[in-house]
N, C-alpha and C. Protein backbone atom coordinates (compact mmCIF):
# COMPACT_ATOMS: atom_id res chain seq x y z
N UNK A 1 5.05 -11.72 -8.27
CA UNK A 1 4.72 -11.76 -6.85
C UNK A 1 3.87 -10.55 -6.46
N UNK A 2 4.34 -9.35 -6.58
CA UNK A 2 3.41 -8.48 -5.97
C UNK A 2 2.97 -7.63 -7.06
N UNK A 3 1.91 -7.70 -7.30
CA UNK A 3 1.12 -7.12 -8.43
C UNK A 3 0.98 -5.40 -8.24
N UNK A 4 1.43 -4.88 -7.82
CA UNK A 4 1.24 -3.82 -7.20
C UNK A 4 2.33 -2.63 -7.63
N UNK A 5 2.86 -1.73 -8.50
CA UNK A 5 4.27 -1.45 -8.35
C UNK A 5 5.18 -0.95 -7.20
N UNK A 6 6.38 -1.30 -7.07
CA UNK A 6 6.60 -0.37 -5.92
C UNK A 6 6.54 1.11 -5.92
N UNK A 7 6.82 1.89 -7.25
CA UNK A 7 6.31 3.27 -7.53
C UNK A 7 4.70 4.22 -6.69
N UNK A 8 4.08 3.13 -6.96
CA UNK A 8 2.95 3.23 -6.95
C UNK A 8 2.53 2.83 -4.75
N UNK A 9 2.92 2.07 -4.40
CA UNK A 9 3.00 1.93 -2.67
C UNK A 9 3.77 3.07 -2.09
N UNK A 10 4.95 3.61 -3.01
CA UNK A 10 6.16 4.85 -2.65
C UNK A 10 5.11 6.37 -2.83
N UNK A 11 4.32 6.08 -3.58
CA UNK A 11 3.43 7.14 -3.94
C UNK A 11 2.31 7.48 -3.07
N UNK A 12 2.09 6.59 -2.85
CA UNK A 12 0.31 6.58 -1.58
C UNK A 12 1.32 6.64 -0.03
N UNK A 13 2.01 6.04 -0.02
CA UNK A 13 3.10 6.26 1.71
C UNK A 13 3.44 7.94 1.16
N UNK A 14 4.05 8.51 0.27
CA UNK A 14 4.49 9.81 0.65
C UNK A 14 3.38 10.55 0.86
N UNK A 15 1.78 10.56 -0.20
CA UNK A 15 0.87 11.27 -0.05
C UNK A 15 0.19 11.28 0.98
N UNK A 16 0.54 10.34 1.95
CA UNK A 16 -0.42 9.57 2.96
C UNK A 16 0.31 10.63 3.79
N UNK A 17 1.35 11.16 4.24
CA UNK A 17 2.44 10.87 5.14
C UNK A 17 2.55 12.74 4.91
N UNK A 18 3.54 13.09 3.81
CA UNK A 18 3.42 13.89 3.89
C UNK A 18 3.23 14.95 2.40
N UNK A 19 2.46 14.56 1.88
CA UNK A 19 1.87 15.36 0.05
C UNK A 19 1.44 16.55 0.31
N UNK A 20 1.18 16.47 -0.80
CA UNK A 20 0.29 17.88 -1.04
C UNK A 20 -1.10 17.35 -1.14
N UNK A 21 -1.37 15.93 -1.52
CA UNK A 21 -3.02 15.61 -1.44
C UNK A 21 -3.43 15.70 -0.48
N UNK A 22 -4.73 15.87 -0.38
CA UNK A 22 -6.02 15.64 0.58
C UNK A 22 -6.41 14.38 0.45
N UNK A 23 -7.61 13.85 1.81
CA UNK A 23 -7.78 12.57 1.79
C UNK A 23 -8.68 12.72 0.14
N UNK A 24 -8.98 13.42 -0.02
CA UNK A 24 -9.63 12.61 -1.74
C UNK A 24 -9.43 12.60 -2.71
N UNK A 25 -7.90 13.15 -2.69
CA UNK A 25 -7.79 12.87 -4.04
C UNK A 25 -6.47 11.21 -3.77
N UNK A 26 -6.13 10.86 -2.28
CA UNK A 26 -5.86 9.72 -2.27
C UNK A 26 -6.42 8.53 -2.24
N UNK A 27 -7.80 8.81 -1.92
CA UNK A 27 -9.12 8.05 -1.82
C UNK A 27 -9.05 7.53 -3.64
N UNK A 28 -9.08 8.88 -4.38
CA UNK A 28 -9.19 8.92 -5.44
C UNK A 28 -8.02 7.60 -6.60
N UNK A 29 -7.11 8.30 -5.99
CA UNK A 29 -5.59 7.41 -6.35
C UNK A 29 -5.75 6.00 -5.93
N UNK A 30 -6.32 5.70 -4.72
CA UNK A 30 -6.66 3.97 -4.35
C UNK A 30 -7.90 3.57 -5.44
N UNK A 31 -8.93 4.31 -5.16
CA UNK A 31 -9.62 4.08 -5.79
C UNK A 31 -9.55 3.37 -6.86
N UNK A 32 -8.61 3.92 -8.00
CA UNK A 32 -8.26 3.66 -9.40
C UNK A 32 -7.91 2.99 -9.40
N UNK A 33 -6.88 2.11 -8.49
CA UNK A 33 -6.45 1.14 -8.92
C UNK A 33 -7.04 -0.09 -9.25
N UNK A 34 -6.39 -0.87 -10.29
CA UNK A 34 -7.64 -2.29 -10.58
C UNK A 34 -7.62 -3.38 -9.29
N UNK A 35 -8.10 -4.41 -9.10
CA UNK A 35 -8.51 -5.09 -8.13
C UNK A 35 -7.44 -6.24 -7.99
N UNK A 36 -6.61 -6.01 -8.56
CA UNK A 36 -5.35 -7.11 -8.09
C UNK A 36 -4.68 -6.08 -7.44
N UNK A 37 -3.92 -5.02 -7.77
CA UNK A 37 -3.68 -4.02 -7.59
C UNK A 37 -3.61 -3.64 -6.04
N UNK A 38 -5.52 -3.67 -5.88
CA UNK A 38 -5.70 -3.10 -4.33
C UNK A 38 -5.87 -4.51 -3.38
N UNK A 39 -5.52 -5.67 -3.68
CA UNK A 39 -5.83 -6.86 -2.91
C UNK A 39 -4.55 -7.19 -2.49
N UNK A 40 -3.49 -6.84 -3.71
CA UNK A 40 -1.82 -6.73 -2.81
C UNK A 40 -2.19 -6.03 -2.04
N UNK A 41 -2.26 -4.35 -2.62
CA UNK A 41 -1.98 -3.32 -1.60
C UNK A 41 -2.64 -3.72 0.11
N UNK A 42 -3.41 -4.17 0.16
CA UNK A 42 -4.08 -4.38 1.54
C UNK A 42 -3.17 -5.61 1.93
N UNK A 43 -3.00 -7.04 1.04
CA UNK A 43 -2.38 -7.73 1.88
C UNK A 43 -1.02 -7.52 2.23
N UNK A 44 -0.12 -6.40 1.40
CA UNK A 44 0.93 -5.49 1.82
C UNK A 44 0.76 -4.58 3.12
N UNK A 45 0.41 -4.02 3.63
CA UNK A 45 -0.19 -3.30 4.90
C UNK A 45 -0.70 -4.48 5.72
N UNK A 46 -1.46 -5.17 5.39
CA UNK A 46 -1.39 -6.40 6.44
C UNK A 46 -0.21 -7.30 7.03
N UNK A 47 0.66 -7.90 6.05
CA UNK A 47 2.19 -8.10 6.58
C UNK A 47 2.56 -6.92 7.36
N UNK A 48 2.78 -5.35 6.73
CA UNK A 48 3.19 -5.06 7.74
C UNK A 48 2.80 -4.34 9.06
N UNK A 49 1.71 -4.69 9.36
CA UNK A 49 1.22 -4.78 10.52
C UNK A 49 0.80 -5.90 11.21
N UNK A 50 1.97 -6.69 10.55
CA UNK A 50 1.52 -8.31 11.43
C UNK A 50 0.67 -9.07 11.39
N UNK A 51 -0.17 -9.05 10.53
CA UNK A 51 -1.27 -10.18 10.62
C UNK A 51 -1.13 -10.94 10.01
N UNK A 52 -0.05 -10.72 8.83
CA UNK A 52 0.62 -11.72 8.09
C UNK A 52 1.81 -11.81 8.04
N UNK A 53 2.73 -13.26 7.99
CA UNK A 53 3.83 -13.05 7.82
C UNK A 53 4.46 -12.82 6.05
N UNK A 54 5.27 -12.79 5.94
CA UNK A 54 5.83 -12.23 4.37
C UNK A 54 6.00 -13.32 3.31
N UNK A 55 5.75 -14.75 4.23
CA UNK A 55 6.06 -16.29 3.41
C UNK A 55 4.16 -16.27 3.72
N UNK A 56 3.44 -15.57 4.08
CA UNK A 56 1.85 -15.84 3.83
C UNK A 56 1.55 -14.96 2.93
N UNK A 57 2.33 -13.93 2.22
CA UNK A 57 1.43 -13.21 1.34
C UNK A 57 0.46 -13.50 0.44
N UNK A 58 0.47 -14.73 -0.09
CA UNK A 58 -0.25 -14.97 -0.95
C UNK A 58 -1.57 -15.58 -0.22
N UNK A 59 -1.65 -16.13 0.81
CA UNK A 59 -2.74 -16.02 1.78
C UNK A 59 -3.61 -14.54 2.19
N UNK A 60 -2.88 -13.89 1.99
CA UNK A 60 -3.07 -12.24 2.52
C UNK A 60 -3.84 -11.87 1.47
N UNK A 61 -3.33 -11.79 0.54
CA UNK A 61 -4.08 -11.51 -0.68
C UNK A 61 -5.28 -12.06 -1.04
N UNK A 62 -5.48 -13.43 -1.01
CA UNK A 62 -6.92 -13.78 -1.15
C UNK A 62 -7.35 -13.56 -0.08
N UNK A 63 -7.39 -13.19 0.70
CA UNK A 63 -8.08 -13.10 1.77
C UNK A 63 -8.59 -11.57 1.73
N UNK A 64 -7.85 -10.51 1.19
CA UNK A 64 -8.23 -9.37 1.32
C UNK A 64 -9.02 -9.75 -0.47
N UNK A 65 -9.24 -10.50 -1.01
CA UNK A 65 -10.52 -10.87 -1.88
C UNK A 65 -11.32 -11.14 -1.59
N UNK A 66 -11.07 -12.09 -0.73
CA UNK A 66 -12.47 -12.53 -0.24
C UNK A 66 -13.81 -12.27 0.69
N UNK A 67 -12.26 -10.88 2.01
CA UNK A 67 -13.05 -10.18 2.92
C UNK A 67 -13.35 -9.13 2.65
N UNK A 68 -13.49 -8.79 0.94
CA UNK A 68 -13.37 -7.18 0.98
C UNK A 68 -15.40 -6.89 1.04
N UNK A 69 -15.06 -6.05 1.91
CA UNK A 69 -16.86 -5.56 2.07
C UNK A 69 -16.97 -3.96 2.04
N UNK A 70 -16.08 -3.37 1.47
CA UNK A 70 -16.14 -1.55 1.53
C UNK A 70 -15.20 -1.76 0.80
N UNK A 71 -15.39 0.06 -0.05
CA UNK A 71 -14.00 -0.16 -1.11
C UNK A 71 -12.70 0.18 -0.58
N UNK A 72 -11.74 -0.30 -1.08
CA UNK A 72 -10.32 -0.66 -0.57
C UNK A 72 -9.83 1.07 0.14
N UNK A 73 -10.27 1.72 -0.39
CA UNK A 73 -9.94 3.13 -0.57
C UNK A 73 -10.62 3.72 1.40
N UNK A 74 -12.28 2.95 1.61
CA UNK A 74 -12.03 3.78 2.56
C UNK A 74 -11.67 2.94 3.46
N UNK A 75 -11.17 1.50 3.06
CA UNK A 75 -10.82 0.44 4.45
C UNK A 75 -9.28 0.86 4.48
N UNK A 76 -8.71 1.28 4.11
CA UNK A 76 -7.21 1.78 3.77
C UNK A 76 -7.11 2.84 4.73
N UNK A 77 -8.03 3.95 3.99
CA UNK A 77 -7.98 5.18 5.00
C UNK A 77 -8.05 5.29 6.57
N UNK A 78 -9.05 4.38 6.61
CA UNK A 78 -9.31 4.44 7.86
C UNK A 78 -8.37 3.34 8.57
N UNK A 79 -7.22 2.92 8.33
CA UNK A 79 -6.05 2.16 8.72
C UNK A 79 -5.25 3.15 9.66
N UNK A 80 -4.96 2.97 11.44
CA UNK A 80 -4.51 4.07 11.50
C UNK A 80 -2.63 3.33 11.41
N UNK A 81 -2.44 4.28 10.97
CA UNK A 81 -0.29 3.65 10.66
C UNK A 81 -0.11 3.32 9.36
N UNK A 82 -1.44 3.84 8.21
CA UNK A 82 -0.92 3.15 7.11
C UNK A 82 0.06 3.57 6.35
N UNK A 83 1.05 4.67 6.35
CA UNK A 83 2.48 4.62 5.39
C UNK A 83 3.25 3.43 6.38
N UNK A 84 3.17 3.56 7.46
CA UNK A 84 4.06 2.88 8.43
C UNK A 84 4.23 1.53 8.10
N UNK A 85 2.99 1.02 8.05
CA UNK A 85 2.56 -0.51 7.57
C UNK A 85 2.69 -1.01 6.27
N UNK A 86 2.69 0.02 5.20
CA UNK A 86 3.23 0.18 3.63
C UNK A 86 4.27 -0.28 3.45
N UNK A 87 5.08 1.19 4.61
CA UNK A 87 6.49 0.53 4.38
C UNK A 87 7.36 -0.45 5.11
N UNK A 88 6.17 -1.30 6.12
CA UNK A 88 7.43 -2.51 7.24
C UNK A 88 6.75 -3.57 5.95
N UNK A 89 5.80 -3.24 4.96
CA UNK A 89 5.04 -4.30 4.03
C UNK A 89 6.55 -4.51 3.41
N UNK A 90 7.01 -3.73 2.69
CA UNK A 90 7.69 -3.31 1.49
C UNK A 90 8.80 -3.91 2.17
N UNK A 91 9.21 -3.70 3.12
CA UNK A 91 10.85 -4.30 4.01
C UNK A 91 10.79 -6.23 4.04
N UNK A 92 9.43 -6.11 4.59
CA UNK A 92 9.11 -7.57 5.19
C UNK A 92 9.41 -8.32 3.83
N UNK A 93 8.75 -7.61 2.43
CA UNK A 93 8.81 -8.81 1.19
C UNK A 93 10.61 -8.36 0.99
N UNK A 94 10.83 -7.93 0.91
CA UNK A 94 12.52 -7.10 0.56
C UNK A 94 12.37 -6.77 -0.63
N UNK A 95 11.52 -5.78 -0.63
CA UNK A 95 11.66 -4.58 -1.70
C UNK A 95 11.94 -3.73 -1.41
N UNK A 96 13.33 -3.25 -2.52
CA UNK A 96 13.65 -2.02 -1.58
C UNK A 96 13.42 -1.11 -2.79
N UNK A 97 12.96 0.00 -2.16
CA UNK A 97 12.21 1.07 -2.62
C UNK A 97 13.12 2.16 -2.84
N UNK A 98 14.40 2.15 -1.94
CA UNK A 98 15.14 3.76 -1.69
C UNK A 98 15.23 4.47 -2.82
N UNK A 99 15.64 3.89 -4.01
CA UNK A 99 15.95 4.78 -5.27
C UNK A 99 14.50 5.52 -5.29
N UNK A 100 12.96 5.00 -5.41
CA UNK A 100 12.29 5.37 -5.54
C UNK A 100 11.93 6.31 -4.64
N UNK A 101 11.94 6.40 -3.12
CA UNK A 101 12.27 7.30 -2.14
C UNK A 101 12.74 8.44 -2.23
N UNK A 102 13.74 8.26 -3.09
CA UNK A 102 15.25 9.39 -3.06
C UNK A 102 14.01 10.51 -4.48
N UNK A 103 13.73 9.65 -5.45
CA UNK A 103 12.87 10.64 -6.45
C UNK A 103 11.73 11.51 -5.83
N UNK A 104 10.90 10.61 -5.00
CA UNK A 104 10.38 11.29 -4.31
C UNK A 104 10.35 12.50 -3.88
N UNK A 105 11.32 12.69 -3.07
CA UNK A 105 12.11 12.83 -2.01
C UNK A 105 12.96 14.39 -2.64
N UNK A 106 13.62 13.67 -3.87
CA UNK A 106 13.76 14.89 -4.80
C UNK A 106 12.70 15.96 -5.48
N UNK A 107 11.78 15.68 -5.53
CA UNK A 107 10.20 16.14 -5.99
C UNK A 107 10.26 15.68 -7.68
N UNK A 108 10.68 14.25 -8.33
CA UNK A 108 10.60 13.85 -9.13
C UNK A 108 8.99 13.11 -9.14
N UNK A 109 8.33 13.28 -8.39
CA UNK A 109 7.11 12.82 -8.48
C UNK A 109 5.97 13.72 -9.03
């Protein structure tokens, strides 16, 4: 289902939110990722900011294929609420992340 890890959404919401990165080396971190990768990640932030519901994800996803016209990295950035929307993404599919949180959180990252 979601091609994306949750490690990896737990990682860009903390750096986003509150890291030690700058916008480029998260630019950098989206960047990298391969293109299934960043077509969840966007239609993840789209659920959770409502434009999709969580039984449309897979609508969400091609769609952030099909509309992508800038790279994912600076249509992301310029998202304003995006840990927020990461994580109502991550609730809406019911993934729960906390263990991964808690590492975080611990500075296991």
């Amino acid at each position: 289902m979601l091609e994306i890890s949750p490690e990896k959404v737990v990682h860009i919401i903390f750096q986003s939110r509150e890291g030690g990165w700058g916008d480029e080396e998260l630019r950098a971190f989206i960047g990298g990722l391969n293109e299934d990768e960043q077509a969840h990640l966007v239609a993840l932030a789209w659920v959770g900011r409502g434009a999709f519901e969580a039984e449309e994800f897979a609508e969400a996803v091609l769609t952030a294929r099909r509309e992508k016209t800038t790279p994912t990295e600076d249509y992301l950035m310029g998202m304003p609420h995006l840990p927020e929307n990461l994580e109502a993404g991550l609730d809406a599919m019911g993934i729960d992340v906390s263990d991964v949180e808690e590492d975080f959180l611990d500075g296991d990252h």
